[in-house]
Protein backbone atom coordinates (compact mmCIF):
# COMPACT_ATOMS: atom_id res chain seq x y z
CA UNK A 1 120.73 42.70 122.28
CA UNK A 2 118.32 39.88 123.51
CA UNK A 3 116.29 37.99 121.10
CA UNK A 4 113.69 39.09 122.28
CA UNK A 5 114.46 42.69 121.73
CA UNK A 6 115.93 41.83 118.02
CA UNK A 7 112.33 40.24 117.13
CA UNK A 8 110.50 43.30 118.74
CA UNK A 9 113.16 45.94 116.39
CA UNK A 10 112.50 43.77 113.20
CA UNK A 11 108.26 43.91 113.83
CA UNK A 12 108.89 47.36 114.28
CA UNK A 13 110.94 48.03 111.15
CA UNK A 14 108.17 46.37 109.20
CA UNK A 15 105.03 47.85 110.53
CA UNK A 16 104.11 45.14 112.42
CA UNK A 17 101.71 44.69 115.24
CA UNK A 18 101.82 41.54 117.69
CA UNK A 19 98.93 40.08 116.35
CA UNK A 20 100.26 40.57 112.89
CA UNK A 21 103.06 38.59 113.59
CA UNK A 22 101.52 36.01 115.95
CA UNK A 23 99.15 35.32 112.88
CA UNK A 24 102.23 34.16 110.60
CA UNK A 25 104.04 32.59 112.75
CA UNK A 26 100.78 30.30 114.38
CA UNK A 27 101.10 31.52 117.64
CA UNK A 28 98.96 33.46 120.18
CA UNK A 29 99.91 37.38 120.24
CA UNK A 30 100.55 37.14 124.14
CA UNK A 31 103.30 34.66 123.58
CA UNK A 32 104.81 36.73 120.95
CA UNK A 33 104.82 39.69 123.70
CA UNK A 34 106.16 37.69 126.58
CA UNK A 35 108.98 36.53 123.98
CA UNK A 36 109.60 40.18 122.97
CA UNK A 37 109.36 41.42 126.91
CA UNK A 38 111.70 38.47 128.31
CA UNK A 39 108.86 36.86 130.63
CA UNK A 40 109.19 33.00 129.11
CA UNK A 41 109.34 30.76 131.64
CA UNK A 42 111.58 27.91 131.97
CA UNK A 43 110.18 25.57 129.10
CA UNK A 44 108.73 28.42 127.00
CA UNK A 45 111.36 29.65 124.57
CA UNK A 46 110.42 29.18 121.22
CA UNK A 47 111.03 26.40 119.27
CA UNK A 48 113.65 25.88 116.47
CA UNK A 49 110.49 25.59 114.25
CA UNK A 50 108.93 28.72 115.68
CA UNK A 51 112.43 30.68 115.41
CA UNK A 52 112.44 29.74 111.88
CA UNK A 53 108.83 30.70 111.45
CA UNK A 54 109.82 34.10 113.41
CA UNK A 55 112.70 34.76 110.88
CA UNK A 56 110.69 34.22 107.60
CA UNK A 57 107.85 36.06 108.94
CA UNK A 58 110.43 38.73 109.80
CA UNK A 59 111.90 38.69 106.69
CA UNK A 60 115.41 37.99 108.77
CA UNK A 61 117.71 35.46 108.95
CA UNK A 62 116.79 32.62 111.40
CA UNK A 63 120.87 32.68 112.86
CA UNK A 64 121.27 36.18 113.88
C-alpha cells in the first residue's frame, strides 16, 4: 500500500473530508489530494513535520 493510499483509508475510516484534514494538518486540501492520488512532484513529499502532523491528525502512528 502507498502512503498515499494508507492516508486516504485512515481519512476515510474517520469521516474525513480533504479539507477536514488539510485544516489540521496546515496545509491546502489540493496538496492533501495530490499526496493521497500519488501526483507529488519531485520536491513535494511531505515533510517529517507534516507526516507527523498527518499521523496525529489521523489518529495513526507516524511509522506505519
Amino acid at each position: 500500500m502507498t502512503f498515499g493510499n494508507r492516508i486516504r483509508e485512515l481519512r476515510h475510516a474517520k469521516n474525513l473530508t480533504l479539507r477536514d484534514v488539510a485544516k489540521r494538518v496546515k496545509v491546502t486540501f489540493t496538496y492533501l489530494s495530490k499526496i493521497e492520488n500519488q501526483k507529488l512532484s519531485f520536491g513535494e513529499f511531505p515533510s517529517n513535520d507534516t507526516i507527523l502532523k498527518l499521523a496525529d491528525a489521523l489518529d495513526a502512528d507516524p511509522d506505519e
